[in-house]
C-alpha atoms as a PDB file:
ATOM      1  CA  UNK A   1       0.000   0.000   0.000  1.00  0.00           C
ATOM      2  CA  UNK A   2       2.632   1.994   0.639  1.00  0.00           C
ATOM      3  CA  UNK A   3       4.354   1.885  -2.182  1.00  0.00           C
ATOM      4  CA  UNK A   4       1.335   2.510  -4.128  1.00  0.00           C
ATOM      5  CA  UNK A   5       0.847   5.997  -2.104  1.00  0.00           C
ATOM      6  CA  UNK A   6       4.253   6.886  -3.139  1.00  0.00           C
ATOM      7  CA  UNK A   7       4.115   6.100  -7.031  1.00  0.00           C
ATOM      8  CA  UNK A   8       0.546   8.329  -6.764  1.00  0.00           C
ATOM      9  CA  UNK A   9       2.727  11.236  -4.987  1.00  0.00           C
ATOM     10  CA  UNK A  10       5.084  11.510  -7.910  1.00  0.00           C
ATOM     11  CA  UNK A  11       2.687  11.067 -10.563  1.00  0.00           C
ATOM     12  CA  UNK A  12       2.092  13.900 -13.135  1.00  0.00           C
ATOM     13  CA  UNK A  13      -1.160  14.954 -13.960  1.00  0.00           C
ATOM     14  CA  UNK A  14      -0.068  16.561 -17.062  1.00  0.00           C
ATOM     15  CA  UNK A  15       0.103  12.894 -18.553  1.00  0.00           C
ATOM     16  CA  UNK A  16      -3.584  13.248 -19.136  1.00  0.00           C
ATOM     17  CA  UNK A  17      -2.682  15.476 -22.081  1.00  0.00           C
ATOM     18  CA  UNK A  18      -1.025  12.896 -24.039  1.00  0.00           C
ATOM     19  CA  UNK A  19       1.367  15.443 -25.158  1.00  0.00           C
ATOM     20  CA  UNK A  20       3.944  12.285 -25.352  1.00  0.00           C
ATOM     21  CA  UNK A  21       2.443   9.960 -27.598  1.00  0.00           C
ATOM     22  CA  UNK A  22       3.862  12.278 -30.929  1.00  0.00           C
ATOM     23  CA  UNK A  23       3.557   9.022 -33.000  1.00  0.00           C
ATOM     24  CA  UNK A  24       0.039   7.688 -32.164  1.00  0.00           C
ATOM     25  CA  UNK A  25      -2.775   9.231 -33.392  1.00  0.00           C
ATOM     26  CA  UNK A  26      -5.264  11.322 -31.282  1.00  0.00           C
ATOM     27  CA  UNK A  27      -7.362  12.977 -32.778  1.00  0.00           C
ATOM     28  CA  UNK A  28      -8.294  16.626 -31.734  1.00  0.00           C
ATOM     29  CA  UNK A  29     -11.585  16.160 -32.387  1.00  0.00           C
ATOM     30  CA  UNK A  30     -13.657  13.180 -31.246  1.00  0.00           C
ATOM     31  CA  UNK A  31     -14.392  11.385 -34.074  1.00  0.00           C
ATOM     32  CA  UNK A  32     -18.037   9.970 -32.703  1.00  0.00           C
ATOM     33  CA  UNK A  33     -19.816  11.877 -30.279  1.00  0.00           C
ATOM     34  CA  UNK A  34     -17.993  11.524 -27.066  1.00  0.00           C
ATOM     35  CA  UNK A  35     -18.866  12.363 -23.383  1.00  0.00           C
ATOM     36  CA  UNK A  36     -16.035  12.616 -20.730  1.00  0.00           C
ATOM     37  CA  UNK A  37     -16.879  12.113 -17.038  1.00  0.00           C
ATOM     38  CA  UNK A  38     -15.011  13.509 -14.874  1.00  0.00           C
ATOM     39  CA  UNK A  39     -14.800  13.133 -10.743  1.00  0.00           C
ATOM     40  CA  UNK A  40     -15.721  16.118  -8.502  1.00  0.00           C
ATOM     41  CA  UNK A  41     -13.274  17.196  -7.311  1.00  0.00           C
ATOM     42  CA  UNK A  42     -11.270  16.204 -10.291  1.00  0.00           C
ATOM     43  CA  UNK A  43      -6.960  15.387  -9.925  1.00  0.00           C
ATOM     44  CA  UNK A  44      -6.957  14.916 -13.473  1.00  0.00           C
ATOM     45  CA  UNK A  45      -8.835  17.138 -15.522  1.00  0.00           C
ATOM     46  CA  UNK A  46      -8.604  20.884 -14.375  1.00  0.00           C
ATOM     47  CA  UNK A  47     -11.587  23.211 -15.006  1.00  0.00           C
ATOM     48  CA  UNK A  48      -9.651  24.729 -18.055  1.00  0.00           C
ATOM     49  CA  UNK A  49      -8.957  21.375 -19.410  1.00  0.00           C
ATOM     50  CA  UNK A  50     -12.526  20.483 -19.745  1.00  0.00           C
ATOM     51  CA  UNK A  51     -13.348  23.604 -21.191  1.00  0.00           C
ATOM     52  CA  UNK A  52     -10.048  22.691 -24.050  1.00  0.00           C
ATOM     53  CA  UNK A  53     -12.136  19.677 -24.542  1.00  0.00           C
ATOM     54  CA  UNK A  54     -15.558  20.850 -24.677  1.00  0.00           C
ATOM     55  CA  UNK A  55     -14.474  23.585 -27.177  1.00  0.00           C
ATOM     56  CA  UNK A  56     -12.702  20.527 -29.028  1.00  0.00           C
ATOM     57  CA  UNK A  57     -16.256  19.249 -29.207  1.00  0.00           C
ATOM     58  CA  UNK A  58     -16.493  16.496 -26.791  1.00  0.00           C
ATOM     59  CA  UNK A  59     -18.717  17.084 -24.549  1.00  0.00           C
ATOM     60  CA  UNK A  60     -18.515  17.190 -20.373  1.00  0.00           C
ATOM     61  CA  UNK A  61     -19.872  15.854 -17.256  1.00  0.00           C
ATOM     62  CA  UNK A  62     -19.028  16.413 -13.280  1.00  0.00           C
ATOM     63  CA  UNK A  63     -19.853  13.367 -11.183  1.00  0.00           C
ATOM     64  CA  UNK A  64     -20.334  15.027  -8.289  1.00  0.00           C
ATOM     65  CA  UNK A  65     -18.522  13.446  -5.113  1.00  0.00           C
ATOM     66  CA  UNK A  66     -16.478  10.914  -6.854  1.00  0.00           C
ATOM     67  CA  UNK A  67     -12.700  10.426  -7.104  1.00  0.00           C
ATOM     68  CA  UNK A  68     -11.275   8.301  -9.802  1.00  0.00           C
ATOM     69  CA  UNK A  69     -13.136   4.985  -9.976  1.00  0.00           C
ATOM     70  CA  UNK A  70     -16.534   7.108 -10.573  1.00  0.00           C
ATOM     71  CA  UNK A  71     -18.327   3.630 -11.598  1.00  0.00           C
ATOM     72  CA  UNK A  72     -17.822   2.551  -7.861  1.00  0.00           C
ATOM     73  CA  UNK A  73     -17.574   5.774  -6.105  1.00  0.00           C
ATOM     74  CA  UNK A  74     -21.045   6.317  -6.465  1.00  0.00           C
ATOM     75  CA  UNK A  75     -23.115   4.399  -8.892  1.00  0.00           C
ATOM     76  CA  UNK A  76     -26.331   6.444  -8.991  1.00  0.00           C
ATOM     77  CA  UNK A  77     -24.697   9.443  -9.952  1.00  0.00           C
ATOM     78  CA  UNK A  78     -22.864   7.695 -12.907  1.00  0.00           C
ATOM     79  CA  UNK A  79     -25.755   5.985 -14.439  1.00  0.00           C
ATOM     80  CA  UNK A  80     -27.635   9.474 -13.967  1.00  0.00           C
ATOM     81  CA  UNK A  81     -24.002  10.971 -15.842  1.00  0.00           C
ATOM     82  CA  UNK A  82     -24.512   8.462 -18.873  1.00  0.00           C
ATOM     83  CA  UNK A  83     -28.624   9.598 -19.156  1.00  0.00           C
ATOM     84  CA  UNK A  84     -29.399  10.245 -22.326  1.00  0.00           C
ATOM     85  CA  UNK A  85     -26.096   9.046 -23.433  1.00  0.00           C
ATOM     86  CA  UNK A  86     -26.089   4.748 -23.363  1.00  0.00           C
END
């Protein structure tokens, strides 16, 4: 566990970005319509982020009171997240 801790300490959030994957392709626009959910308070995607993405054309959703596993965090509030969606 406590090496887990640790490797979460010196992670860096600005891996989300996929700034280092120069020879895959990501596209900068989604492709099929695409929702991203994100945890509230979110350690990954910053408010600005989202906004980069929504203008991108994906759109956004806060699960409220969620951290990263939002699926298990709390299950009523994702399924209400993916309404209208799946």
């Amino acid at each position: 566990m406590r090496a887990r801790l640790d490797e979460l300490a010196a992670w860096d959030p600005d891996t989300t970005r996929m700034s280092y994957l120069e020879t895959a392709y990501a596209p900068v626009l989604p492709l099929v319509p695409s929702r991203i959910l994100m945890a509230d308070p979110s350690a990954l995607i910053p408010p600005q982020r989202a906004a980069q993405y929504r203008a991108a054309g994906f759109e956004t959703r806060t699960v409220p009171g969620t951290g990263h596993f939002i699926h298990t965090d709390n299950v009523n509030r994702f399924l209400a997240a993916l309404d209208g969606w799946a």
